[in-house]
Structure formats: structure tokens, C-alpha cells
C-alpha atoms as a PDB file:
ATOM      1  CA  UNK A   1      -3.100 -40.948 -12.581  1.00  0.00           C
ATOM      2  CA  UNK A   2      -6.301 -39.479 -14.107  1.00  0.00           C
ATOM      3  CA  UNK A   3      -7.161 -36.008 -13.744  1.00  0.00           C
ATOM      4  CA  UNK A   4     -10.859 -36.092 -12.322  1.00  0.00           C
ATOM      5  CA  UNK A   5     -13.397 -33.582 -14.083  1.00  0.00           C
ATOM      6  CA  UNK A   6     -12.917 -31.714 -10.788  1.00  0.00           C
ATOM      7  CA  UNK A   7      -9.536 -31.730 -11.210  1.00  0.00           C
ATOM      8  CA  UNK A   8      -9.625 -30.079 -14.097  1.00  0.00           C
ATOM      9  CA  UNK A   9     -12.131 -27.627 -13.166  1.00  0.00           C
ATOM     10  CA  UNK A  10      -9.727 -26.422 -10.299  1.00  0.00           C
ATOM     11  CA  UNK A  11      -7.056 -26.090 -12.371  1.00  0.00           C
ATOM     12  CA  UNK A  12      -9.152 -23.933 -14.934  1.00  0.00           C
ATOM     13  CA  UNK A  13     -10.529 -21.792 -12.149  1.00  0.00           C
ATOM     14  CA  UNK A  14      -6.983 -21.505 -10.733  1.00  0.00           C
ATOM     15  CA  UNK A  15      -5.005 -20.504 -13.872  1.00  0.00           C
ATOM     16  CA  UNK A  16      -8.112 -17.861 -14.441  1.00  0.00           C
ATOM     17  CA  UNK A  17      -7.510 -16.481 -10.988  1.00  0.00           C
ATOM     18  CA  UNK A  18      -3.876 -16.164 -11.864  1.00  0.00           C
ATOM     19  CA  UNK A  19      -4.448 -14.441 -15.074  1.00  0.00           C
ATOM     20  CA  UNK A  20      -6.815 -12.472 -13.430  1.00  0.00           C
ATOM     21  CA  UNK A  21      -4.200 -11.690 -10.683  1.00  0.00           C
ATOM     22  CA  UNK A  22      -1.583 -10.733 -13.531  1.00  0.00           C
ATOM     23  CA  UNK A  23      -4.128  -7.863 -15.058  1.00  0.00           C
ATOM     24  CA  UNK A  24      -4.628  -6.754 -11.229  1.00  0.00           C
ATOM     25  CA  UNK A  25      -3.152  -7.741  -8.484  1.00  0.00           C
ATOM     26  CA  UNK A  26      -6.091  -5.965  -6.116  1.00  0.00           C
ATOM     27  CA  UNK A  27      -8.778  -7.654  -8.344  1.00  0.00           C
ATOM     28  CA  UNK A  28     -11.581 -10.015  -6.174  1.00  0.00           C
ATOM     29  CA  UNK A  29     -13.421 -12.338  -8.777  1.00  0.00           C
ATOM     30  CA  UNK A  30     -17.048 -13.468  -8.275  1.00  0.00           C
ATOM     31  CA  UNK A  31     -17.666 -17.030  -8.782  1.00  0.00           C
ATOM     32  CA  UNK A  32     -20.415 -16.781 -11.140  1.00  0.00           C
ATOM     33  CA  UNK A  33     -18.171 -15.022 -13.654  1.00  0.00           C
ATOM     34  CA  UNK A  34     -15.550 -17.629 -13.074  1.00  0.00           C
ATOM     35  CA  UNK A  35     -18.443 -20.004 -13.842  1.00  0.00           C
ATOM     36  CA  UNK A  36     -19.592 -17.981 -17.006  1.00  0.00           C
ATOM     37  CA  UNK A  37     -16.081 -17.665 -18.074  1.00  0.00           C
ATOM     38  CA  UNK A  38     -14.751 -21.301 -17.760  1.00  0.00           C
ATOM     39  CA  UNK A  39     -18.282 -22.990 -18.631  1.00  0.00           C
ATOM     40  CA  UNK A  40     -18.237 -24.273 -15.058  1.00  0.00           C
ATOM     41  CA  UNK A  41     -21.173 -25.434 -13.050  1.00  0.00           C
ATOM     42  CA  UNK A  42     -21.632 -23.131 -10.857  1.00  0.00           C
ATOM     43  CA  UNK A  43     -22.683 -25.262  -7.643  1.00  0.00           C
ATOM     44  CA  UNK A  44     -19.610 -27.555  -8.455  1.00  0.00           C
ATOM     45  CA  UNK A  45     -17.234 -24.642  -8.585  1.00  0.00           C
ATOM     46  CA  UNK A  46     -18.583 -23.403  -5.325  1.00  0.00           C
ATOM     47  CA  UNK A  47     -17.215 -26.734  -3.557  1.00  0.00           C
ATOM     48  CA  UNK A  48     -13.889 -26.818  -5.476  1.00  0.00           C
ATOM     49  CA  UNK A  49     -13.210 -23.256  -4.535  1.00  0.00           C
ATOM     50  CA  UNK A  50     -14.131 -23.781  -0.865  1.00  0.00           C
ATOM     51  CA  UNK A  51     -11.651 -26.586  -1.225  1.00  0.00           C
ATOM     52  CA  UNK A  52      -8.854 -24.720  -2.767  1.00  0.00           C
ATOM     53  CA  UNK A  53      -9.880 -21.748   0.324  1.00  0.00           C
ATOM     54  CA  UNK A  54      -9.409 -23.826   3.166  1.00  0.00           C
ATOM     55  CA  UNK A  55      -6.292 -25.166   1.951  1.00  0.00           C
ATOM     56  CA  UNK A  56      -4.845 -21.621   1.638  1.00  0.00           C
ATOM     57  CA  UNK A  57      -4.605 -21.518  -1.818  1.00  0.00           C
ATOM     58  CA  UNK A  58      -7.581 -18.704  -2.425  1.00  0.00           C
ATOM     59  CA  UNK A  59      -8.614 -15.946   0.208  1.00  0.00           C
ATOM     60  CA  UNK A  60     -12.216 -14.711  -0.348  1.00  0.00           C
ATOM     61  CA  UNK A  61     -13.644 -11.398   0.276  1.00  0.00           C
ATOM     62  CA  UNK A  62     -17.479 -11.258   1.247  1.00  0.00           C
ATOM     63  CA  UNK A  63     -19.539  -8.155   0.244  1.00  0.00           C
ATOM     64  CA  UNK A  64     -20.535  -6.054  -3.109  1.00  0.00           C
ATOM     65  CA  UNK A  65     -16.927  -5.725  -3.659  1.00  0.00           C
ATOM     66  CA  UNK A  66     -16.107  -9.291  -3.003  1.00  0.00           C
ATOM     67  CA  UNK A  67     -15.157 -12.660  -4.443  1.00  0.00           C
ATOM     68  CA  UNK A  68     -12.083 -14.674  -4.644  1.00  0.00           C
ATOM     69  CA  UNK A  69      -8.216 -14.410  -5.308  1.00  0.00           C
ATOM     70  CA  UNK A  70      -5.187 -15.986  -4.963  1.00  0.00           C
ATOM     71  CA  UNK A  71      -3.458 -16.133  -1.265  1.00  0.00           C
ATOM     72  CA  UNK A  72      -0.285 -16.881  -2.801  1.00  0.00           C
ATOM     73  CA  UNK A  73       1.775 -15.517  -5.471  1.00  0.00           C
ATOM     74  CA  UNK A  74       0.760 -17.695  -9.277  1.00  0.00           C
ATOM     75  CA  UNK A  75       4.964 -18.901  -8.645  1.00  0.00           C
ATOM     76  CA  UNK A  76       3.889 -20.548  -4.929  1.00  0.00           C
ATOM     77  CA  UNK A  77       1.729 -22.640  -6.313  1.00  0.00           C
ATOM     78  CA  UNK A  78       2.418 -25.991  -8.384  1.00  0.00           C
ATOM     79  CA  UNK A  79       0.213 -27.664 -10.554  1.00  0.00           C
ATOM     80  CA  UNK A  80       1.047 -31.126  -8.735  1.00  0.00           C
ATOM     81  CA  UNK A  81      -0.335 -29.171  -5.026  1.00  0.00           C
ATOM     82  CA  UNK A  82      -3.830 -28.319  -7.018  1.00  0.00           C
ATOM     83  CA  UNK A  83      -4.245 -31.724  -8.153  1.00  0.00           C
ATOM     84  CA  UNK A  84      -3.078 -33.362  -4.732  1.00  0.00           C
ATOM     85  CA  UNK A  85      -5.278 -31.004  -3.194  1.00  0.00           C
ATOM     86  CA  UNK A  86      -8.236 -32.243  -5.477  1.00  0.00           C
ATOM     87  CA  UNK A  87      -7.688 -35.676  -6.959  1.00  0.00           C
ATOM     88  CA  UNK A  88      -5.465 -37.264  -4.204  1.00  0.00           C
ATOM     89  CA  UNK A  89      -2.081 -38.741  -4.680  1.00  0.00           C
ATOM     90  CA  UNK A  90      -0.510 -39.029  -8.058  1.00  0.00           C
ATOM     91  CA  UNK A  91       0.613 -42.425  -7.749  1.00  0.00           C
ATOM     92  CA  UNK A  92      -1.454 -45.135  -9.928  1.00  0.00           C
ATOM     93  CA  UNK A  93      -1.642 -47.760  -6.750  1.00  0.00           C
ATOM     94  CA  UNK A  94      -1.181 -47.076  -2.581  1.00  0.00           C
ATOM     95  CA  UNK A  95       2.022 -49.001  -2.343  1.00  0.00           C
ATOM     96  CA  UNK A  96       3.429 -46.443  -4.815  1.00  0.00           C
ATOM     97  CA  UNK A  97       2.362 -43.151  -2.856  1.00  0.00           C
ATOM     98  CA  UNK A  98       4.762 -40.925  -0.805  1.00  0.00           C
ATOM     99  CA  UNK A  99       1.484 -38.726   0.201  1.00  0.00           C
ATOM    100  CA  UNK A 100      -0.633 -41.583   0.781  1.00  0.00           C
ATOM    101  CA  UNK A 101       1.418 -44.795   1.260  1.00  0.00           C
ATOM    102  CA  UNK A 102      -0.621 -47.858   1.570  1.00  0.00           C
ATOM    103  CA  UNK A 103       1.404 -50.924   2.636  1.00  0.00           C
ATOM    104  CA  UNK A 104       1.145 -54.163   0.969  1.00  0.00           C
ATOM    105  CA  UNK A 105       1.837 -57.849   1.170  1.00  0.00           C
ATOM    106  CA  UNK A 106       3.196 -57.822  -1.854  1.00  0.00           C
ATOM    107  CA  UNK A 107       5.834 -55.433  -1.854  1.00  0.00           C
ATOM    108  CA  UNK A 108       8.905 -57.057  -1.165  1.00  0.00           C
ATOM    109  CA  UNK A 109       8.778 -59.179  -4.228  1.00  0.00           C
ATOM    110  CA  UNK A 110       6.425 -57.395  -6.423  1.00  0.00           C
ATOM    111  CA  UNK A 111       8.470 -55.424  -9.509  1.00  0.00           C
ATOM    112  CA  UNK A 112       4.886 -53.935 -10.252  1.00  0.00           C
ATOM    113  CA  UNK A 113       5.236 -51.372  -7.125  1.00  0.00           C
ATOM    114  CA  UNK A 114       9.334 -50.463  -8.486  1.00  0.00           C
ATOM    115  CA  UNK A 115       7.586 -49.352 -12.223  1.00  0.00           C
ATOM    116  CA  UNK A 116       4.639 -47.551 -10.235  1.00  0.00           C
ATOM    117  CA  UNK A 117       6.827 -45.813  -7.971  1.00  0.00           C
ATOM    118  CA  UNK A 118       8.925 -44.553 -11.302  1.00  0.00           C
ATOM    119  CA  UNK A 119       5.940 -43.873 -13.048  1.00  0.00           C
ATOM    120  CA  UNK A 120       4.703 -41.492  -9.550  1.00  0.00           C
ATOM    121  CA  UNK A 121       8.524 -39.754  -9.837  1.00  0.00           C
ATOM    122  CA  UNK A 122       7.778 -38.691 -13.521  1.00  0.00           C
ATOM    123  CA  UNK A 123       4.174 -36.924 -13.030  1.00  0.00           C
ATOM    124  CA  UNK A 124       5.491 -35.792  -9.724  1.00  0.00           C
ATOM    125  CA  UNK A 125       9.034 -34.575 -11.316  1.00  0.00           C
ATOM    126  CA  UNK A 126       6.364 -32.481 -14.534  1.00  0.00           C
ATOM    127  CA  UNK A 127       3.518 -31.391 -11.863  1.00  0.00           C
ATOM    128  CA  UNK A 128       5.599 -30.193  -9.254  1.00  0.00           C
ATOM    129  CA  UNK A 129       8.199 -28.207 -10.948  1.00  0.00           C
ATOM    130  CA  UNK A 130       5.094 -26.139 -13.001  1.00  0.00           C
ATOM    131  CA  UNK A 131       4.026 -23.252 -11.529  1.00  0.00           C
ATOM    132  CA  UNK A 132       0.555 -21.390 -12.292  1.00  0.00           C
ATOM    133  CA  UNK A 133       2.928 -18.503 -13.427  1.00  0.00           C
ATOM    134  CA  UNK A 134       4.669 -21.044 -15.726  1.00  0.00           C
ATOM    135  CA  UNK A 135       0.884 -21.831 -17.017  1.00  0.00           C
ATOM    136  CA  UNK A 136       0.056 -18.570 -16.800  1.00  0.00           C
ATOM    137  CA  UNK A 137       2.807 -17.546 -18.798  1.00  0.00           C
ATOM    138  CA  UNK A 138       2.459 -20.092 -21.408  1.00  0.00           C
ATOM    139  CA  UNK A 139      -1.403 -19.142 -21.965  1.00  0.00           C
ATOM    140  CA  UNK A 140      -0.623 -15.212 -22.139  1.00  0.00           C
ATOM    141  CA  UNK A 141       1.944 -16.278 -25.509  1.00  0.00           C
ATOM    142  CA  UNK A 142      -0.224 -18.439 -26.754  1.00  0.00           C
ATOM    143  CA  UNK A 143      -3.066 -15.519 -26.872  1.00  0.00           C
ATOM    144  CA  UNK A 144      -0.605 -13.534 -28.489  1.00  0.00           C
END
């Protein structure tokens, strides 16, 4: 698995949100000071986030007052569903995928798909069991 620039990008806007969300829980964020604040393009952003929206992930709020926040609480939401949501599966090959199983000739005799399919358990087992509050958490200690 490699996380995709996109990937990341989500990730960054998401764990802003969340911090965002801790300082306020009524606060609506515009994207161009997500953007600013993450050095994010803002045109890219604008597709990620519409991603992340229609997934359920973000709500948005249109109007002076508007802009985007989290539609579920920062401990709903695991690091392994934002890069799913963005990057795909987290498997290195099809065969390997429980999200996106491809089926191959190969797979009754090939030890290659076993190792993959551990190697998918252990960023699945990490990613899945971090939350954006764990992240969140971490990044408010490490500000001090």
C-alpha cells in the first residue's frame, strides 16, 4: 500500500476538521482556510472534500456562515475508512483484497497471495483500530 498524495491530503484536511471540531463543536470551516492552513491546493481539496461529503464523512453548510465539518464524531471515523475511501483497498495485489477481491489463476498454489493477504491484515489491523480522535489526540500532546 502507498498512500497517494490525495490520500494524504484527506487525511490532513480530516484530522484539521477534527481539531477544529475539538475547539468547537458548532464550528463550519471554509475550504480556502483549510487550503491556507494545510498548504493544500485549493481545487484539489475541493474534490477530496466532495469525496469525503458524499460518503458521509463531512456535512457542508452553504452560505456566509458556511463551510464544512465533520458528520461523525473524530472516534467514528478510522484512518483505514479515509484511506479506503480515497486510495482504494489496502491490499498490495487484487487476490489479496477483502474490499476489492480480484480472483486469480494463480491462487490455489501461489504462497505470494498467503504473504499479501498477511501483509493486508497488518495495515488493516494499524488503520482500522486508529481513530481521528486517537490522531487528534496524539497531535494536541505533541503541540504541548
Amino acid at each position: 500500500m502507498k498512500l497517494s498524495r490525495s490520500g494524504e491530503y484527506a487525511l490532513r484536511a480530516m484530522i484539521y476538521l477534527a481539531l477544529e471540531n475539538e475547539r468547537d463543536k458548532n464550528i463550519k470551516v471554509r475550504i480556502q482556510d483549510i487550503a491556507a492552513k494545510e498548504k493544500i491546493p485549493k481545487k484539489f481539496l475541493e474534490a477530496i472534500l466532495l469525496k469525503l461529503r458524499k460518503a458521509g464523512l463531512l456535512k457542508s453548510i452553504r452560505g456566509i456562515n458556511g463551510g464544512y465539518c465533520l458528520n461523525k464524531k473524530p472516534e467514528d471515523i478510522t484512518i483505514g475508512q479515509i484511506i479506503r475511501l480515497i486510495d482504494g483497498p489496502l491490499a498490495p495485489l487484487g487476490c489479496a483484497s477483502v474490499t476489492a477481491y480480484t480472483y486469480c489463476d494463480e491462487e490455489p498454489r501461489c504462497g505470494l497471495q498467503k504473504v499479501m493477504r498477511e501483509v493486508r491484515d497488518a495495515i488493516a489491523g494499524i488503520l482500522d483500530n486508529y481513530t481521528l480522535k486517537d490522531v487528534v489526540d496524539r497531535t494536541i500532546k505533541l503541540r504541548g
